[in-house]
C-alpha atoms as a PDB file:
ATOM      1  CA  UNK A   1     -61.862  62.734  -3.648  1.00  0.00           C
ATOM      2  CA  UNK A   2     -58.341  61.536  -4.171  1.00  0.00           C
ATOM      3  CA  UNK A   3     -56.979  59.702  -1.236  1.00  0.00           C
ATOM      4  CA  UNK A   4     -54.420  60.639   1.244  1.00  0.00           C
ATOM      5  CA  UNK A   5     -52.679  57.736   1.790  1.00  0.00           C
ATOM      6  CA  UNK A   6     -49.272  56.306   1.025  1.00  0.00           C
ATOM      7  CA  UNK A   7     -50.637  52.781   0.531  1.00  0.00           C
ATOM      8  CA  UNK A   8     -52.457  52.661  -3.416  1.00  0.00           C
ATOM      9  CA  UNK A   9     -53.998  50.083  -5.541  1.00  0.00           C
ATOM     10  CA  UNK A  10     -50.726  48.349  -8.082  1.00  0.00           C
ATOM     11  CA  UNK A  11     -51.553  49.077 -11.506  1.00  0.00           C
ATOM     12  CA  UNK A  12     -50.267  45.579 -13.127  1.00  0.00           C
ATOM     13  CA  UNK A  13     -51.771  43.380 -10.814  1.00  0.00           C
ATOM     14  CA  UNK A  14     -51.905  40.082 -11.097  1.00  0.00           C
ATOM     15  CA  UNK A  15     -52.797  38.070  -8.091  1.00  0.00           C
ATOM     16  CA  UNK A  16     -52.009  34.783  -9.340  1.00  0.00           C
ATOM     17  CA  UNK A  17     -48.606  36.276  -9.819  1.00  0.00           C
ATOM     18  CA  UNK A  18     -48.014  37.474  -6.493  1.00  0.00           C
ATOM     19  CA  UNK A  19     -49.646  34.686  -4.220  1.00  0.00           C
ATOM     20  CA  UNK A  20     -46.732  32.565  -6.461  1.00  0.00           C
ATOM     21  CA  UNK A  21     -44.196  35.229  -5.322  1.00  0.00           C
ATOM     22  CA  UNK A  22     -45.378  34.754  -1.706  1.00  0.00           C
ATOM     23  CA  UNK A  23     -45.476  31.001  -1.558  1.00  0.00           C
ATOM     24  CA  UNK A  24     -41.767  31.246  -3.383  1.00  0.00           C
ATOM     25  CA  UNK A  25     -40.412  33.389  -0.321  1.00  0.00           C
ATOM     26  CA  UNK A  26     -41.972  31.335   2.472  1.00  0.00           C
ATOM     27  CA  UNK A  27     -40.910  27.918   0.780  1.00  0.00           C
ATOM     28  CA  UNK A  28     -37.828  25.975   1.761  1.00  0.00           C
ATOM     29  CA  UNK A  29     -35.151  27.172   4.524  1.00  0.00           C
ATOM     30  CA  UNK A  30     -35.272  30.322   5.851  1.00  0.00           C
ATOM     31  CA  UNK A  31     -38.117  32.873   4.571  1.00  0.00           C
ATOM     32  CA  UNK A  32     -37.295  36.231   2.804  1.00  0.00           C
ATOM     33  CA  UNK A  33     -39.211  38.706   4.746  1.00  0.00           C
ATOM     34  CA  UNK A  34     -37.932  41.484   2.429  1.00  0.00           C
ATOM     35  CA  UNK A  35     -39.718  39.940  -0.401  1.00  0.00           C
ATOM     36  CA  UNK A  36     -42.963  39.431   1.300  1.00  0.00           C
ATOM     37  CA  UNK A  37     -43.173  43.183   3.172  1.00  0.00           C
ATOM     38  CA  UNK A  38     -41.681  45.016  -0.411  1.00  0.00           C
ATOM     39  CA  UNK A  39     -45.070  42.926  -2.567  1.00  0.00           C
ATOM     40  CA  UNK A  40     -47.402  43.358   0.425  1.00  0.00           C
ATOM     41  CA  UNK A  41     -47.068  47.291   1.078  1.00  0.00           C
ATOM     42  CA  UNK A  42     -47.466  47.855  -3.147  1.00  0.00           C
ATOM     43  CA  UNK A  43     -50.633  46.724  -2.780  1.00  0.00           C
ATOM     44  CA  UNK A  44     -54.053  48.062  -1.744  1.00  0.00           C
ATOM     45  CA  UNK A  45     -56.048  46.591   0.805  1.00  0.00           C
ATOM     46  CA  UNK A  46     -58.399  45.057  -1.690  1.00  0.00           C
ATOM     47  CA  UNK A  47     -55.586  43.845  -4.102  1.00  0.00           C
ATOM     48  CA  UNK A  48     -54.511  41.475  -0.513  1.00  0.00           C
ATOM     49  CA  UNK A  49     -57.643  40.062  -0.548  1.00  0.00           C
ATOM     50  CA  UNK A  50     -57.899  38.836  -4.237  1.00  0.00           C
ATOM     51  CA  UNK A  51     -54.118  37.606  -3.373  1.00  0.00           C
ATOM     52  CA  UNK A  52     -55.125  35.831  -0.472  1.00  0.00           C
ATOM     53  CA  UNK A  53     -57.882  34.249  -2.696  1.00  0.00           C
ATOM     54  CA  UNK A  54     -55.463  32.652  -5.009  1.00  0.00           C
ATOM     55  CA  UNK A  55     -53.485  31.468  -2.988  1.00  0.00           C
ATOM     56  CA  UNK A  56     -56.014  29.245  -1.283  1.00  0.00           C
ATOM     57  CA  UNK A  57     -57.241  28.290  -4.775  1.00  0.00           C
ATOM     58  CA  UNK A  58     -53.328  27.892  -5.943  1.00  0.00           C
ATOM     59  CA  UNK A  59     -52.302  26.103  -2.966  1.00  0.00           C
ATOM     60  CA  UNK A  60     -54.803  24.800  -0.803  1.00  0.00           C
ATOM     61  CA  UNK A  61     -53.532  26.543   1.945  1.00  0.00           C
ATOM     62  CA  UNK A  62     -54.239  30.122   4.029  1.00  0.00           C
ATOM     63  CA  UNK A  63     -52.102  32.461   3.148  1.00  0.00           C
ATOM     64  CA  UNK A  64     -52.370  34.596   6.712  1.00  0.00           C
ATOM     65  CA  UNK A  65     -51.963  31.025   8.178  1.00  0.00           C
ATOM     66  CA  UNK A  66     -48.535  30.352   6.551  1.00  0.00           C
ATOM     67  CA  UNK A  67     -47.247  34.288   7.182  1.00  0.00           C
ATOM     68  CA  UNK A  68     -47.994  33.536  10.917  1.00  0.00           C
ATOM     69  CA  UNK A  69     -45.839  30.458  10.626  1.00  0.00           C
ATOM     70  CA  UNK A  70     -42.943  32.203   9.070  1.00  0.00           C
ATOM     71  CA  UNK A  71     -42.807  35.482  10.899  1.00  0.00           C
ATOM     72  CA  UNK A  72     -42.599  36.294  14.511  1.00  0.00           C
ATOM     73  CA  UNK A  73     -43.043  39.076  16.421  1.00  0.00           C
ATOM     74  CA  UNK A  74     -44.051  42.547  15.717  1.00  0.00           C
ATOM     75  CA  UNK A  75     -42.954  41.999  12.044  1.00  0.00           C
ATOM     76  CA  UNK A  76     -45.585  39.276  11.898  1.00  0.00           C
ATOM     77  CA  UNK A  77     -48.298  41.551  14.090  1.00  0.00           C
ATOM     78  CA  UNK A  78     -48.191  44.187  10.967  1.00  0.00           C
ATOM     79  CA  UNK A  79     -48.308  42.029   8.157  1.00  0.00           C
ATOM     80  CA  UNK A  80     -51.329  39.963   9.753  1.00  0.00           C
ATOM     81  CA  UNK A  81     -52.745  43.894  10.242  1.00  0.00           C
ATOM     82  CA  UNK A  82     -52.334  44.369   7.016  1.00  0.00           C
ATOM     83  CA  UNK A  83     -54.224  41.121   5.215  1.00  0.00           C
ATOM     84  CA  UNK A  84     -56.801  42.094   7.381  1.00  0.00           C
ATOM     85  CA  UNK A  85     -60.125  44.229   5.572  1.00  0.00           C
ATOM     86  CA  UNK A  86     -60.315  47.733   6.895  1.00  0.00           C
ATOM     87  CA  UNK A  87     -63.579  47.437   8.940  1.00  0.00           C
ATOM     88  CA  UNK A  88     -62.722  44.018  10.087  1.00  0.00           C
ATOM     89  CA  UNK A  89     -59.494  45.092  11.390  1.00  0.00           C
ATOM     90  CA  UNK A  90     -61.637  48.111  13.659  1.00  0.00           C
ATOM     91  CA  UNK A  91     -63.560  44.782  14.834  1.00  0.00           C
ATOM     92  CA  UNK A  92     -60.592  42.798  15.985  1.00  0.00           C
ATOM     93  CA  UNK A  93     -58.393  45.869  17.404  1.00  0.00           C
ATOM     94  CA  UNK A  94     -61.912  46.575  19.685  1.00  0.00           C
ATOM     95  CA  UNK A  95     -62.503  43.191  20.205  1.00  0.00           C
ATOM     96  CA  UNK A  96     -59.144  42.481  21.525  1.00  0.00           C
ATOM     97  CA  UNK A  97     -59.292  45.779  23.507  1.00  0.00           C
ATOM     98  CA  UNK A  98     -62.275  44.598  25.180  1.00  0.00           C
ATOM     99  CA  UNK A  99     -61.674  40.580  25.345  1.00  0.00           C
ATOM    100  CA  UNK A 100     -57.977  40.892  26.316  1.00  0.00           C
ATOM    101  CA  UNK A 101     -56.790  41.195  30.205  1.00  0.00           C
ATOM    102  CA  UNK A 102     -57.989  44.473  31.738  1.00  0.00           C
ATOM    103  CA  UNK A 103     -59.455  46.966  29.239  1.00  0.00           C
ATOM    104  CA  UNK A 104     -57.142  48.669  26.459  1.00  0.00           C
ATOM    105  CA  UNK A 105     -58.597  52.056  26.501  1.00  0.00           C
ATOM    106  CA  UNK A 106     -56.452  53.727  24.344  1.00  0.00           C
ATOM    107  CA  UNK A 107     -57.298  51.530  21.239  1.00  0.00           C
ATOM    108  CA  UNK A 108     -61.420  51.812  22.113  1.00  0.00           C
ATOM    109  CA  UNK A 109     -60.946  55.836  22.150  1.00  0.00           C
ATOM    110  CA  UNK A 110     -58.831  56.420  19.093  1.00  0.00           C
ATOM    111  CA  UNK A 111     -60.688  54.018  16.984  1.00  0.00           C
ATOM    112  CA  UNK A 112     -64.578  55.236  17.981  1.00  0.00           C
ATOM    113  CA  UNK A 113     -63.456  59.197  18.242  1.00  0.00           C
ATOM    114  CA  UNK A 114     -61.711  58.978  14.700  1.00  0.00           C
ATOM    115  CA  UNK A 115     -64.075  57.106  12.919  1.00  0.00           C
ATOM    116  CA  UNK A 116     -67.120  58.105  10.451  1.00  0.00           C
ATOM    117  CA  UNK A 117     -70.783  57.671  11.461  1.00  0.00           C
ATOM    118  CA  UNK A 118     -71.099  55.387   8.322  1.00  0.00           C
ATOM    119  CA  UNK A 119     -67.530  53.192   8.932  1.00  0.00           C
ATOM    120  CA  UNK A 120     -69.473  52.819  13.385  1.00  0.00           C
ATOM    121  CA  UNK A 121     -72.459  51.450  11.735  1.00  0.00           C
ATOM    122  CA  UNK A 122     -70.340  48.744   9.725  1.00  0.00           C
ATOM    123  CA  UNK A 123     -68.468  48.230  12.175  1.00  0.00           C
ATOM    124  CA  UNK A 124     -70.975  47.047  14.880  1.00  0.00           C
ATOM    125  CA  UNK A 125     -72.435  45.176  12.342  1.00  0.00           C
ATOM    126  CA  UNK A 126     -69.734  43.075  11.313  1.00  0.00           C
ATOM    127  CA  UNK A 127     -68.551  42.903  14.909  1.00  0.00           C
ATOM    128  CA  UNK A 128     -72.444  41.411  15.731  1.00  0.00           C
ATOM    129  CA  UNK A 129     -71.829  38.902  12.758  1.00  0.00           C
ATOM    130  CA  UNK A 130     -68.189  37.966  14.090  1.00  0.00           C
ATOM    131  CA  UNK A 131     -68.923  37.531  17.600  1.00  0.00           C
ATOM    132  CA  UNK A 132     -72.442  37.486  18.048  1.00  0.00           C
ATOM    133  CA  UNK A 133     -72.529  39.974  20.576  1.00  0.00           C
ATOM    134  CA  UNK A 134     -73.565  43.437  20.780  1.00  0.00           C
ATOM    135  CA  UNK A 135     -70.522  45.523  20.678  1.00  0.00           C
ATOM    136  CA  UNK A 136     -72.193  48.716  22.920  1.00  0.00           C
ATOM    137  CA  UNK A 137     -72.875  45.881  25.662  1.00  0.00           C
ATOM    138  CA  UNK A 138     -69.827  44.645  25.359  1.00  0.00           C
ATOM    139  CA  UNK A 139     -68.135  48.317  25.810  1.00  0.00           C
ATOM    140  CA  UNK A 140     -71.059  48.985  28.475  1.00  0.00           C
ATOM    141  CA  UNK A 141     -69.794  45.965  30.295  1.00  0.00           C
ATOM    142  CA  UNK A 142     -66.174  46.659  30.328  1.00  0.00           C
ATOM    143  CA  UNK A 143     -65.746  50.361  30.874  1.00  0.00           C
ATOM    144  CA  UNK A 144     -68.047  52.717  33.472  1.00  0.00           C
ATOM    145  CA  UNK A 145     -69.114  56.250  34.001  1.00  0.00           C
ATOM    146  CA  UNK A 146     -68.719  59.143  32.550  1.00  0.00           C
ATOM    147  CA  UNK A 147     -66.033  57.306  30.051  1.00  0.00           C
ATOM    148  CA  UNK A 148     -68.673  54.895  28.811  1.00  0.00           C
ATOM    149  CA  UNK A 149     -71.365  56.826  28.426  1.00  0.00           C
ATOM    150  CA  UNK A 150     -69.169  59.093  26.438  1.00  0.00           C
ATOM    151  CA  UNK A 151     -68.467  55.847  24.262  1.00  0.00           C
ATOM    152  CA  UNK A 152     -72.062  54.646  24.195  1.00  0.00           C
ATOM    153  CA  UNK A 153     -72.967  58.361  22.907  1.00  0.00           C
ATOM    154  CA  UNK A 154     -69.958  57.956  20.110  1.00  0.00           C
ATOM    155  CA  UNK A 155     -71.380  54.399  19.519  1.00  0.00           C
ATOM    156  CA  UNK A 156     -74.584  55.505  18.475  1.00  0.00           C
ATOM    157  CA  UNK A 157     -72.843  57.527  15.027  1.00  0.00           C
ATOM    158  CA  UNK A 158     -75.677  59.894  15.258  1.00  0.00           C
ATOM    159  CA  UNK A 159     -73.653  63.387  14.948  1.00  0.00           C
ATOM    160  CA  UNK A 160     -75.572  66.175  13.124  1.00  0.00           C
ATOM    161  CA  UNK A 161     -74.364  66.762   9.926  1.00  0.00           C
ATOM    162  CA  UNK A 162     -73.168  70.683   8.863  1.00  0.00           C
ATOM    163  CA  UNK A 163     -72.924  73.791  11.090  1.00  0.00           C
ATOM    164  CA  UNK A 164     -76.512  75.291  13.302  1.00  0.00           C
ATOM    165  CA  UNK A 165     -75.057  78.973  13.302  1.00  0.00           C
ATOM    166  CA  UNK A 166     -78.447  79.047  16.198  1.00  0.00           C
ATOM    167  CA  UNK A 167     -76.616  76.798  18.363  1.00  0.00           C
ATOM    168  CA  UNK A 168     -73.009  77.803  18.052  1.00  0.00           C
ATOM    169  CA  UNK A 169     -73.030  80.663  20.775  1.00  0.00           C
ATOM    170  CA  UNK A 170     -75.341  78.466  23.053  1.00  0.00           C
ATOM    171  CA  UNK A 171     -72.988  75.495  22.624  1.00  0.00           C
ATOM    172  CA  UNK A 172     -70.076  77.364  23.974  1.00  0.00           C
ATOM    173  CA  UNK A 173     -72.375  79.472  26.632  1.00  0.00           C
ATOM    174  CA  UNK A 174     -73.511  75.594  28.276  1.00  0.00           C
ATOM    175  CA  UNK A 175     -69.766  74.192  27.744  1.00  0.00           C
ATOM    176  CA  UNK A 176     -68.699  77.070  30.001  1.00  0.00           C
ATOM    177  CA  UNK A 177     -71.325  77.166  32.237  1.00  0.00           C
ATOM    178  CA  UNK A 178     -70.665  73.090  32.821  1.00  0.00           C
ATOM    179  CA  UNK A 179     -66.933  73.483  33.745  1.00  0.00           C
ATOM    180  CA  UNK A 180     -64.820  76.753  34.219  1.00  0.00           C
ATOM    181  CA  UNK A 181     -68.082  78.468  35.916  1.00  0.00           C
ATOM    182  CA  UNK A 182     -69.204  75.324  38.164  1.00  0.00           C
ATOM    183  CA  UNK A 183     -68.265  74.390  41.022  1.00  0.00           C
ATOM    184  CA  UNK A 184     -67.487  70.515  39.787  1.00  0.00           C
ATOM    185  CA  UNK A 185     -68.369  69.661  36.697  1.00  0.00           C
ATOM    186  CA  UNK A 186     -71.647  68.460  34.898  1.00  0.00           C
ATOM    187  CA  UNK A 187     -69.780  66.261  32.785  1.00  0.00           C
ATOM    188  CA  UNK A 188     -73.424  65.342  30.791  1.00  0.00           C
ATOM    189  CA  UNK A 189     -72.667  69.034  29.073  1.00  0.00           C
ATOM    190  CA  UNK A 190     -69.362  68.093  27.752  1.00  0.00           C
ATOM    191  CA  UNK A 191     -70.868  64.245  26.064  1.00  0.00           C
ATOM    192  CA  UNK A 192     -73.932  65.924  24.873  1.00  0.00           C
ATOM    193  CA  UNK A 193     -72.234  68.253  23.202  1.00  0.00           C
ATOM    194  CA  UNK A 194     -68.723  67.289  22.124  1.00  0.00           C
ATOM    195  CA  UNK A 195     -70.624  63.713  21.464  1.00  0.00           C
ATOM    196  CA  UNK A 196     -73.490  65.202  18.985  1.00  0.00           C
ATOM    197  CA  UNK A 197     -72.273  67.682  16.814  1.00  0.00           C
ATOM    198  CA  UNK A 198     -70.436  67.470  13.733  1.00  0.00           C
ATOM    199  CA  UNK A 199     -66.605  68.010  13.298  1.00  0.00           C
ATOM    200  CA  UNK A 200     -67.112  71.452  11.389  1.00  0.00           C
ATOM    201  CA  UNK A 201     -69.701  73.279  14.250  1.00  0.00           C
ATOM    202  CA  UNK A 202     -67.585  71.571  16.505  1.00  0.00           C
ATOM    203  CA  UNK A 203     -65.039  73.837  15.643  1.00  0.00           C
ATOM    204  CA  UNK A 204     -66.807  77.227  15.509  1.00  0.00           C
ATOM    205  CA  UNK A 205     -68.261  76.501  19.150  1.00  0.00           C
ATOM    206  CA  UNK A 206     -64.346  75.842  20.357  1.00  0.00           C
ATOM    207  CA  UNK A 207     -63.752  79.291  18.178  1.00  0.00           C
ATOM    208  CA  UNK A 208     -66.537  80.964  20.499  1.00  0.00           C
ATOM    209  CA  UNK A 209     -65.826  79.069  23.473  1.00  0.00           C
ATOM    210  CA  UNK A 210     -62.188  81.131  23.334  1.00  0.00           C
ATOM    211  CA  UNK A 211     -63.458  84.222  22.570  1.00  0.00           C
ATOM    212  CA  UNK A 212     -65.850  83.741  25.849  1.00  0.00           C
ATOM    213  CA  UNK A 213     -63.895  82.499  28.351  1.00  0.00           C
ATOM    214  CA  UNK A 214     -60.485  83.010  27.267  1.00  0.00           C
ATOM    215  CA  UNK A 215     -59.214  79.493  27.124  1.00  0.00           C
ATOM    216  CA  UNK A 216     -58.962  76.806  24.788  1.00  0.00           C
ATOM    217  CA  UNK A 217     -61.298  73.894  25.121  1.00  0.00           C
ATOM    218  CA  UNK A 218     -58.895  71.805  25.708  1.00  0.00           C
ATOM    219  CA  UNK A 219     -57.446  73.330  28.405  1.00  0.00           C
ATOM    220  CA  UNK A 220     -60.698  73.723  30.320  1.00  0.00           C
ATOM    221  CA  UNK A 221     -61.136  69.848  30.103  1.00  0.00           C
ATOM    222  CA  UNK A 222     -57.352  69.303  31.242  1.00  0.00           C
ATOM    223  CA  UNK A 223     -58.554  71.124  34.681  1.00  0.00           C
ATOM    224  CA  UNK A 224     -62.487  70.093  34.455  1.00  0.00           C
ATOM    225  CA  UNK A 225     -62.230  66.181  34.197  1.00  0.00           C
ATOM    226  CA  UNK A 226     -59.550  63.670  34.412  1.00  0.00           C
ATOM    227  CA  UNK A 227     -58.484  59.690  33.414  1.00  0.00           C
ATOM    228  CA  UNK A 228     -60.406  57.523  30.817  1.00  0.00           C
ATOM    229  CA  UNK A 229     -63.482  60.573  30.332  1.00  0.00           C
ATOM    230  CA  UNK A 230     -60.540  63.268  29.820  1.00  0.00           C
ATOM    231  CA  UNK A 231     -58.532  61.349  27.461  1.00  0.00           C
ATOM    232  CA  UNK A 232     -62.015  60.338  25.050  1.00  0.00           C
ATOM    233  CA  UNK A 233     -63.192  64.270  25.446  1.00  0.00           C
ATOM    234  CA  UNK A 234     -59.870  65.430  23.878  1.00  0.00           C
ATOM    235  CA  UNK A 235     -59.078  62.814  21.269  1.00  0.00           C
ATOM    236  CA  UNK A 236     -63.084  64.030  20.694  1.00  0.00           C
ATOM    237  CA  UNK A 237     -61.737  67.762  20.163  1.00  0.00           C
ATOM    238  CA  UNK A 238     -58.325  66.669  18.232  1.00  0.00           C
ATOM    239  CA  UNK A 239     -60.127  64.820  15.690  1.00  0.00           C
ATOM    240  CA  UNK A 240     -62.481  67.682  15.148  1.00  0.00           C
ATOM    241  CA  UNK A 241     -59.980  70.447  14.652  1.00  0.00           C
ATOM    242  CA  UNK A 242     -57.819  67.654  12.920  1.00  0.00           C
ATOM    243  CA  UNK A 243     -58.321  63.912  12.385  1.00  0.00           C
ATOM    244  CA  UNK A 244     -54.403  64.018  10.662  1.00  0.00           C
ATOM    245  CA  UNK A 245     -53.211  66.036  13.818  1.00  0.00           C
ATOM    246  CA  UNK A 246     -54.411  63.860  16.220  1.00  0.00           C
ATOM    247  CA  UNK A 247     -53.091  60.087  14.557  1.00  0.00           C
ATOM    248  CA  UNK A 248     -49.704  62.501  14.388  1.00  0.00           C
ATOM    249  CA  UNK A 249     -49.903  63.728  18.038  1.00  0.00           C
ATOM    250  CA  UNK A 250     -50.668  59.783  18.889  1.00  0.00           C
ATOM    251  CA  UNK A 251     -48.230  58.366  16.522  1.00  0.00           C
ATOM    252  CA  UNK A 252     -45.258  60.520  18.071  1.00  0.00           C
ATOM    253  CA  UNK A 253     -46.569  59.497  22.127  1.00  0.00           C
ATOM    254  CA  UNK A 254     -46.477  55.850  20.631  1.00  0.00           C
ATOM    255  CA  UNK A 255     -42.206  56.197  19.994  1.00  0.00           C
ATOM    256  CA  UNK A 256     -41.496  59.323  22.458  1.00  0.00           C
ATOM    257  CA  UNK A 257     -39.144  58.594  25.268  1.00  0.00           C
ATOM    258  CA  UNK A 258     -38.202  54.924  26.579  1.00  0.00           C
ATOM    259  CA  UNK A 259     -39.980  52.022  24.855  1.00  0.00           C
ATOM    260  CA  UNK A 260     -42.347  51.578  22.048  1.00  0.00           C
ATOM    261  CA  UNK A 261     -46.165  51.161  22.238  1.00  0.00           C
ATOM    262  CA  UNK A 262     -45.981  49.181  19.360  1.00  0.00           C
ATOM    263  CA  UNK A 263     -49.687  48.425  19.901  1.00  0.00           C
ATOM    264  CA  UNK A 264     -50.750  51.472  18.754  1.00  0.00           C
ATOM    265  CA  UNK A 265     -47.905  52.029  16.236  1.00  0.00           C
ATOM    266  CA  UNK A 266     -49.003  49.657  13.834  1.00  0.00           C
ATOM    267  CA  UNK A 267     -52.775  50.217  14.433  1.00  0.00           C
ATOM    268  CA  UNK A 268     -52.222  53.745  13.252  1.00  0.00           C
ATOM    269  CA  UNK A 269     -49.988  52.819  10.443  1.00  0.00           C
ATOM    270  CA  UNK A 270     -51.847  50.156   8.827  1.00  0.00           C
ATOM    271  CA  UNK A 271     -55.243  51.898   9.269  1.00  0.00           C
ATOM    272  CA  UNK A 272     -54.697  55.054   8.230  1.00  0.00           C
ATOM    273  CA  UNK A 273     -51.746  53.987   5.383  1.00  0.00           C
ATOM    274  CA  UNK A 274     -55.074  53.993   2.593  1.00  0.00           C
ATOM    275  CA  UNK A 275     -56.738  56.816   4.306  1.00  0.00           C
ATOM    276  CA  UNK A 276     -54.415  60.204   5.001  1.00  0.00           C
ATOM    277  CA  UNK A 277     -50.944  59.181   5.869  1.00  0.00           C
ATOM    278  CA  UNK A 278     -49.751  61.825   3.689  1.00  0.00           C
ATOM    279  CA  UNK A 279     -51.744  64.679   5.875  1.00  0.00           C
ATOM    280  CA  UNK A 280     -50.248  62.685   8.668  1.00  0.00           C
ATOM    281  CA  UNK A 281     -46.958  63.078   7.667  1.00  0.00           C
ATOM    282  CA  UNK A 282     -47.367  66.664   7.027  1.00  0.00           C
ATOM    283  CA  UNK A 283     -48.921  67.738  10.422  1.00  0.00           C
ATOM    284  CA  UNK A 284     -46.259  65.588  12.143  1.00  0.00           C
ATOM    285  CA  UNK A 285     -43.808  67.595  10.247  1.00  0.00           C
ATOM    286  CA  UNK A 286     -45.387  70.962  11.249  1.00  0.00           C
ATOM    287  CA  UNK A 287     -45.834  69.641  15.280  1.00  0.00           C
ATOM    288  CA  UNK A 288     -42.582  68.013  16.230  1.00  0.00           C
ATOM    289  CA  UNK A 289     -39.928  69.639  14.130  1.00  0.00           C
ATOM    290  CA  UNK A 290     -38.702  66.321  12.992  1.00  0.00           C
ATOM    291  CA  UNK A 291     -40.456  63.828  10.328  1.00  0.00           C
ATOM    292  CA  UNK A 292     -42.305  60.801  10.734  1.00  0.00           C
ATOM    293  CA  UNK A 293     -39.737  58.354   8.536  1.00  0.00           C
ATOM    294  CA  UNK A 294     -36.744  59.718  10.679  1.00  0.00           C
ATOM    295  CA  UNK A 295     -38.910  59.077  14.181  1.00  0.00           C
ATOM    296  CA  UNK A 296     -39.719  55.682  12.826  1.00  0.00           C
ATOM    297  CA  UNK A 297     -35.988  55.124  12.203  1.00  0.00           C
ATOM    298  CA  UNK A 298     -34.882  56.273  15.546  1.00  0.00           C
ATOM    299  CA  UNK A 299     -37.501  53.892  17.640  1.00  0.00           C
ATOM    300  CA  UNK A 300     -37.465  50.530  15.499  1.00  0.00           C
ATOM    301  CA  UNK A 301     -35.656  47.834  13.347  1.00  0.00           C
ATOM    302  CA  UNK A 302     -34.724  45.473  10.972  1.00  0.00           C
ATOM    303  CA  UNK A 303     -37.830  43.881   8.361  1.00  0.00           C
ATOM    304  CA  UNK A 304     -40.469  45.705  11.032  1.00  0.00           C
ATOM    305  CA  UNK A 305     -38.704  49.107  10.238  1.00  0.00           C
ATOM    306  CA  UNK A 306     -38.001  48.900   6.737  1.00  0.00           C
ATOM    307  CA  UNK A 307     -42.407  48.015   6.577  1.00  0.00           C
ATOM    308  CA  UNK A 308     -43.287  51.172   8.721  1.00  0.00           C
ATOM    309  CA  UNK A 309     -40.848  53.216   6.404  1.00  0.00           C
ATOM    310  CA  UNK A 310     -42.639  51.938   3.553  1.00  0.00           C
ATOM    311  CA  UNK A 311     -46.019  52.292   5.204  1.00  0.00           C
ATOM    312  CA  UNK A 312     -44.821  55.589   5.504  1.00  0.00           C
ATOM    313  CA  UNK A 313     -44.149  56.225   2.126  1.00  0.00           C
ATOM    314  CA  UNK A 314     -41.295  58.803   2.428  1.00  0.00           C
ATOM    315  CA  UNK A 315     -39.469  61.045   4.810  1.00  0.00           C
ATOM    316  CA  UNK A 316     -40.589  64.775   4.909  1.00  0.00           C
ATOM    317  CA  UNK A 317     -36.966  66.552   5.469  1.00  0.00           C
END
């Protein structure tokens, strides 16, 4: 299928070329940061890698290396984000959320909720080569409850595949029965189910689930659980009605009111820039009555704006 993202592969590519054009705008005084963000962002992923390649055969040195030595700041957090393979940047951005001080739950629960069974599986084996440790006893040992068991479950990138028109009506009967008509909550219900099932059933059971009790899921687990297991169960729900809504939901908390969570920013922008930035863009558009490109301009600046804009890839009027 075509992609979705802003980010594509340069057609005259020539990474010899470009790790020259690189090692030109870090050399001498001062560094041109335009240079280096306008080559970086015309290039795919994979076309970084080959560049980072040559310029280690070119120049003896590593290219990511001599960036970090150049840059500073946020500016220097994206570009490093975005020299880094796909799957190995999940395996950092979990790592760190699990290594760094305290626990960054926001970064475990958008990246495990979002991604696909097959991109889990790579991803806890790479982060076993990396680290040498087991990435579900890492999460295991740094979160508890409810919360990590709903990660463990997400962990294990078992969901069913397709819609089971048999269990539709009995999904939605047991996801009732474990909230809105219990006195507490059997919070199992809600990880069995929203943990299991595939993004496309997922949505016919929150269809019936309505038509039953009246309420969207989502409202149900507003009032039926709270903190870390709330926030997992409905980025769970978001991604199945919309993977694109829910980076655009997250992408406009990340700049709303006072201060940046530039954290998250760039995670979203880098990752999903090869993936479906353009659905993003459009479902931000249709949400918040303003577009991603003019948010972006509002909330940032200088070389790290002018990157996010081009990450971006336009502005939706």
């Amino acid at each position: 299928e075509a992609s979705r993202g802003t980010v594509k592969a340069h057609g005259g590519f020539n990474a010899n070329d470009d790790a020259e054009v690189l090692f030109k705008a870090m050399k001498g005084l001062g560094t041109d940061e335009d240079a280096i963000l306008q080559l970086l962002i015309a290039r795919s992923n994979a076309q970084r890698q080959e560049i980072k390649a040559a310029f280690k055969t070119l120049h003896g040195n590593d290219l990511v290396d001599n960036l970090k030595s150049e840059l500073g700041g946020k500016f220097e957090s994206l570009i490093v984000a975005l020299m880094t393979p796909p799957i190995m940047y999940d395996v950092t951005c979990l790592r760190d959320a699990i290594k760094g001080a305290g626990t960054d739950e926001k970064g475990l629960i958008e990246i495990l909720a979002s991604r696909l069974p097959n991109e889990v599986n790579e991803i806890k084996s790479l982060y076993k080569r990396e680290h040498n440790d087991d990435l579900e006893e890492d999460v295991t040992g740094d979160t508890g409850g409810h919360f990590g068991r709903m990660l463990v479950v997400l962990l294990q990138a078992s969901r069913q595949q397709g819609i089971q028109e048999d269990l539709i009506q009995s999904d939605a009967q047991a996801l009732l029965a474990a909230g809105e008509q219990k006195y507490g909550t059997d919070e199992g219900q809600f990880i069995t189910i929203l943990g299991n099932r595939s993004n496309a059933h997922l949505r016919r059971v929150f269809e019936e689930y309505r038509k039953l009790s009246g309420y969207e899921i989502e409202e149900s687990i507003q009032r039926e659980t709270s903190g870390t297991l709330q926030e997992v169960l409905l980025a769970v729900v978001k991604c199945a009605r919309s993977v694109p809504g829910y980076f655009a939901e997250s992408l406009y908390n990340s700049m709303k009111g006072a201060g940046t969570d530039d954290q998250n920013l760039i995670r979203i922008m880098v990752s999903r820039s090869e993936v479906d930035m353009m659905d993003i863009r459009t479902e931000f558009r249709k949400r918040f009555a303003t577009s991603l490109h003019k948010t972006i301009q509002g909330d940032t600046s200088g070389d790290y704006r002018k990157a996010l804009q081009l990450l971006c890839g336009g502005d939706d009027a």
